[in-house]
Protein backbone atom coordinates (compact mmCIF):
# COMPACT_ATOMS: atom_id res chain seq x y z
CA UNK A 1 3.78 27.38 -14.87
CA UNK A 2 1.91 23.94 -16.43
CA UNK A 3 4.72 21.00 -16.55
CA UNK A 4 5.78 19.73 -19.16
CA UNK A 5 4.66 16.37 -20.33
CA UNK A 6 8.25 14.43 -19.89
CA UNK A 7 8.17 16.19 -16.56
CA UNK A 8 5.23 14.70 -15.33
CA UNK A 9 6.08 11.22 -16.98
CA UNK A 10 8.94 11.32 -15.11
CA UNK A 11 7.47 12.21 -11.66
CA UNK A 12 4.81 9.88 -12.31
CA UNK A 13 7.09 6.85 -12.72
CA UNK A 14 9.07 7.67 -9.30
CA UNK A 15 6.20 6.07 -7.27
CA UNK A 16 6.26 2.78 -8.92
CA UNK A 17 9.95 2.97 -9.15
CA UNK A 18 9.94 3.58 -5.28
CA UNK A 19 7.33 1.31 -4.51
CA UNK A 20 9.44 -1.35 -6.46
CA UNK A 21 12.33 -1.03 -4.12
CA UNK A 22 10.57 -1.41 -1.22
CA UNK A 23 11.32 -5.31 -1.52
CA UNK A 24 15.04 -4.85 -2.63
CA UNK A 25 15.89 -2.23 0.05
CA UNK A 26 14.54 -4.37 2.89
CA UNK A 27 16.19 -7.89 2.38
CA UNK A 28 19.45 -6.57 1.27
CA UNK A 29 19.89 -3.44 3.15
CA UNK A 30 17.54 -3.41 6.57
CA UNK A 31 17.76 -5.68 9.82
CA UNK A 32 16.30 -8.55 9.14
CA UNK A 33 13.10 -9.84 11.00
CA UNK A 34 12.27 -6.38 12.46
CA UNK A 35 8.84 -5.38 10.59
CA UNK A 36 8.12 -3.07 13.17
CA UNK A 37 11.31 -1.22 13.08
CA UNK A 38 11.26 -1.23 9.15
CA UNK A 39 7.82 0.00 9.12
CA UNK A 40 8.28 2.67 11.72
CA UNK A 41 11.65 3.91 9.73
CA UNK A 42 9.55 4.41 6.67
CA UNK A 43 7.15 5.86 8.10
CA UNK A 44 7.77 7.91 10.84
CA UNK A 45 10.66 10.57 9.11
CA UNK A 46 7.82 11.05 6.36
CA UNK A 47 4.89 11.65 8.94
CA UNK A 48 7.28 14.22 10.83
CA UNK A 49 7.50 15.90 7.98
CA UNK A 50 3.99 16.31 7.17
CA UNK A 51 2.86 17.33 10.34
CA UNK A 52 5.92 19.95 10.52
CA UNK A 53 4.84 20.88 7.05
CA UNK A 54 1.04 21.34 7.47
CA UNK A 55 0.97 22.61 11.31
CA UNK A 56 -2.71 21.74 11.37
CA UNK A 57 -4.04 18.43 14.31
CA UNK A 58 -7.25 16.97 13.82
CA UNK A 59 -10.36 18.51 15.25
CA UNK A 60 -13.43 16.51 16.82
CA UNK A 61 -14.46 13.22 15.31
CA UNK A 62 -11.12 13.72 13.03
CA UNK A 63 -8.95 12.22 15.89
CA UNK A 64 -11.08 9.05 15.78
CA UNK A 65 -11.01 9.21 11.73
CA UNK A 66 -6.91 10.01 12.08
CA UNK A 67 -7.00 6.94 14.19
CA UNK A 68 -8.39 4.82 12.48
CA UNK A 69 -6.87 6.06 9.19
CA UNK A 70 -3.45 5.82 10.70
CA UNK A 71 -3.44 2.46 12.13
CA UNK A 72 -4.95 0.70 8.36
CA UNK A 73 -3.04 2.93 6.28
CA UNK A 74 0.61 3.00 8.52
CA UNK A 75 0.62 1.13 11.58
CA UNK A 76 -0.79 -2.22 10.14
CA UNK A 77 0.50 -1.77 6.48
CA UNK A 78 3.83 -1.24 6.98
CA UNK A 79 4.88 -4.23 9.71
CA UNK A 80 2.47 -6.38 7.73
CA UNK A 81 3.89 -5.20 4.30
CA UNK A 82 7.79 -5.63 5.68
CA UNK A 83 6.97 -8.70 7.56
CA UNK A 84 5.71 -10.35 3.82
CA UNK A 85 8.85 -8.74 2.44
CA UNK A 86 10.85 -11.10 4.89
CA UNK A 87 9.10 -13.52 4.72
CA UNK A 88 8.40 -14.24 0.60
CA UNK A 89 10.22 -12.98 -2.69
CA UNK A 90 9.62 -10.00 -3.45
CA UNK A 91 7.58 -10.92 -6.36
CA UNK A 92 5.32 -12.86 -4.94
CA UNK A 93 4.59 -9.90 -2.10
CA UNK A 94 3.99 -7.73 -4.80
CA UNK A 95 1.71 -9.69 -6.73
CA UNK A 96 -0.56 -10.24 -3.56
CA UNK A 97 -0.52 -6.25 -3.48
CA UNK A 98 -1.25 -5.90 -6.88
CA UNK A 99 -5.00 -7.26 -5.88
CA UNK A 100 -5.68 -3.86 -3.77
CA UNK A 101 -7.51 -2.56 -6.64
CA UNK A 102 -9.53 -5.37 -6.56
CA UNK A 103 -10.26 -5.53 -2.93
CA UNK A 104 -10.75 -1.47 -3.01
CA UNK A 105 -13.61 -2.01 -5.73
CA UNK A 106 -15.31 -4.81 -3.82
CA UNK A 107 -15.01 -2.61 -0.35
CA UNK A 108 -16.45 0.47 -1.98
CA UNK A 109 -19.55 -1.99 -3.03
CA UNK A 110 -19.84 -2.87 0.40
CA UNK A 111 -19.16 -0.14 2.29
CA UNK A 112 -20.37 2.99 0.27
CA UNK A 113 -22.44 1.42 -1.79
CA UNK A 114 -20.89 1.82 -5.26
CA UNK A 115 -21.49 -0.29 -7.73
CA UNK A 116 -18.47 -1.81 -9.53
CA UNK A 117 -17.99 -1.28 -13.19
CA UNK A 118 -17.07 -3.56 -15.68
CA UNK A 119 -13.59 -1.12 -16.02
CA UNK A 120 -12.97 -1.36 -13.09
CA UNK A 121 -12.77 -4.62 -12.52
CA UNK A 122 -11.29 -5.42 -15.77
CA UNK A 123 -8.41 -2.83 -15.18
CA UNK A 124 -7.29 -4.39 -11.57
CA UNK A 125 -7.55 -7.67 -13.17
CA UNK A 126 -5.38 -6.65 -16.25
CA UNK A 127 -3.01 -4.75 -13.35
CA UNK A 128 -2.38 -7.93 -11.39
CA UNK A 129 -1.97 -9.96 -14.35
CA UNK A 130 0.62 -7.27 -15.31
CA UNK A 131 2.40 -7.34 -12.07
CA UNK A 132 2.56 -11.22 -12.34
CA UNK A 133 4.19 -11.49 -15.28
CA UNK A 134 7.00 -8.85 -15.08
CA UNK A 135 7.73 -9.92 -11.92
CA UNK A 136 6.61 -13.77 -10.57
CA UNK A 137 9.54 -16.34 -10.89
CA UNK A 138 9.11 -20.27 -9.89
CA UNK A 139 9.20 -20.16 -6.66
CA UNK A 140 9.24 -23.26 -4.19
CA UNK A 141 6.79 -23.75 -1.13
CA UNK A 142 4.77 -20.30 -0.23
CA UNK A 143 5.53 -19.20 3.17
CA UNK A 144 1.67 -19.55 5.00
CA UNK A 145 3.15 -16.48 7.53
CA UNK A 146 4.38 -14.64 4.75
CA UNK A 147 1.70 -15.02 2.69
CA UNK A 148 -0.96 -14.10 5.60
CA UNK A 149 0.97 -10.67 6.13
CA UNK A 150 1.01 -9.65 2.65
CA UNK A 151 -2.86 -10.49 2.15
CA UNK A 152 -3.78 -8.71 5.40
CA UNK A 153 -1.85 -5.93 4.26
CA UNK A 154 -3.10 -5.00 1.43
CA UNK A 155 -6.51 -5.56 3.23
CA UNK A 156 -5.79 -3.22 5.68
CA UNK A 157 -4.21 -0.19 2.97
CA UNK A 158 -7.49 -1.28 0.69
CA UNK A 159 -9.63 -0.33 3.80
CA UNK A 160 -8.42 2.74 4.49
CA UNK A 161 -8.83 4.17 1.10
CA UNK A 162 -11.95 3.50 0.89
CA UNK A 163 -12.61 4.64 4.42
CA UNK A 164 -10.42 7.83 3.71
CA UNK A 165 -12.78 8.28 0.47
CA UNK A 166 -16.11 7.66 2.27
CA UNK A 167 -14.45 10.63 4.98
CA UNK A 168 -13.58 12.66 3.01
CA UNK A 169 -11.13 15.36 3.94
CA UNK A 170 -11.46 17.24 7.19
């Protein structure tokens, strides 16, 4: 049975919509100062549920891969992500993510080789423009923590997809 289209415009905008309260939910309704707690609370219910879902552990160099995978994609995103979160508005943490694109097109250059396009950079350019507008207030002094977390972040989930692209699946 194909979906209807304001099916799938409506599934499509729960990510965003999710990913948008990621800020809200963890300065108003989390511990404070506790990435690693936030980050293993939003993770770790999900990743249960995949693995009791799917019933299937790596095999051979996939454990290394998984490892690897895991640690850019959860176990450094997530503190990092929730210790920017603390640390900055909201908007301004989102705005540093917004460059991910950016950094996954410059990555993929460098580490498999593919050549960027002029799209490409022109749509992650237009995206983080985007994301500064709707959402960047005046803010006072930048926080240099704050702002280090947020950048190495969305380093470290920009790495992993391109790593988990030049991997493959298992």
């Amino acid at each position: 049975m194909a979906a209807t289209r304001p099916a799938v415009i409506a599934l499509t905008a729960l990510a965003p919509v999710s990913w948008g309260s990621t800020y809200a939910v963890t300065t108003e309704f989390l511990p404070p100062d506790r990435p690693l707690f936030t980050g293993l609370m939003r993770a770790l219910p999900a990743g249960l549920l995949l693995l009791a879902l799917a019933r299937v552990l790596p095999r051979g160099a996939w454990w290394g891969k998984a490892a690897v995978l895991g640690v850019l994609n959860i176990g450094a995103f997530f503190p990092l992500l929730f210790l920017a979160a603390y640390r900055m508005p909201g908007g301004m943490a989102a705005v540093v993510g917004s460059a991910g694109p950016l950094l996954v097109v410059g990555l993929s250059a460098l580490l498999l080789g593919q050549r960027p396009t002029a799209r490409s950079v022109l749509t992650g350019v237009v995206a983080a423009a985007g994301v500064s507008l709707v959402v960047l207030e005046a803010a006072g002094a930048l926080d240099p923590l704050g702002v280090l977390a947020a950048l190495a972040s969305t380093a470290s989930m920009s790495t992993g997809t391109v790593l988990a692209g030049r991997w493959g699946r298992p």
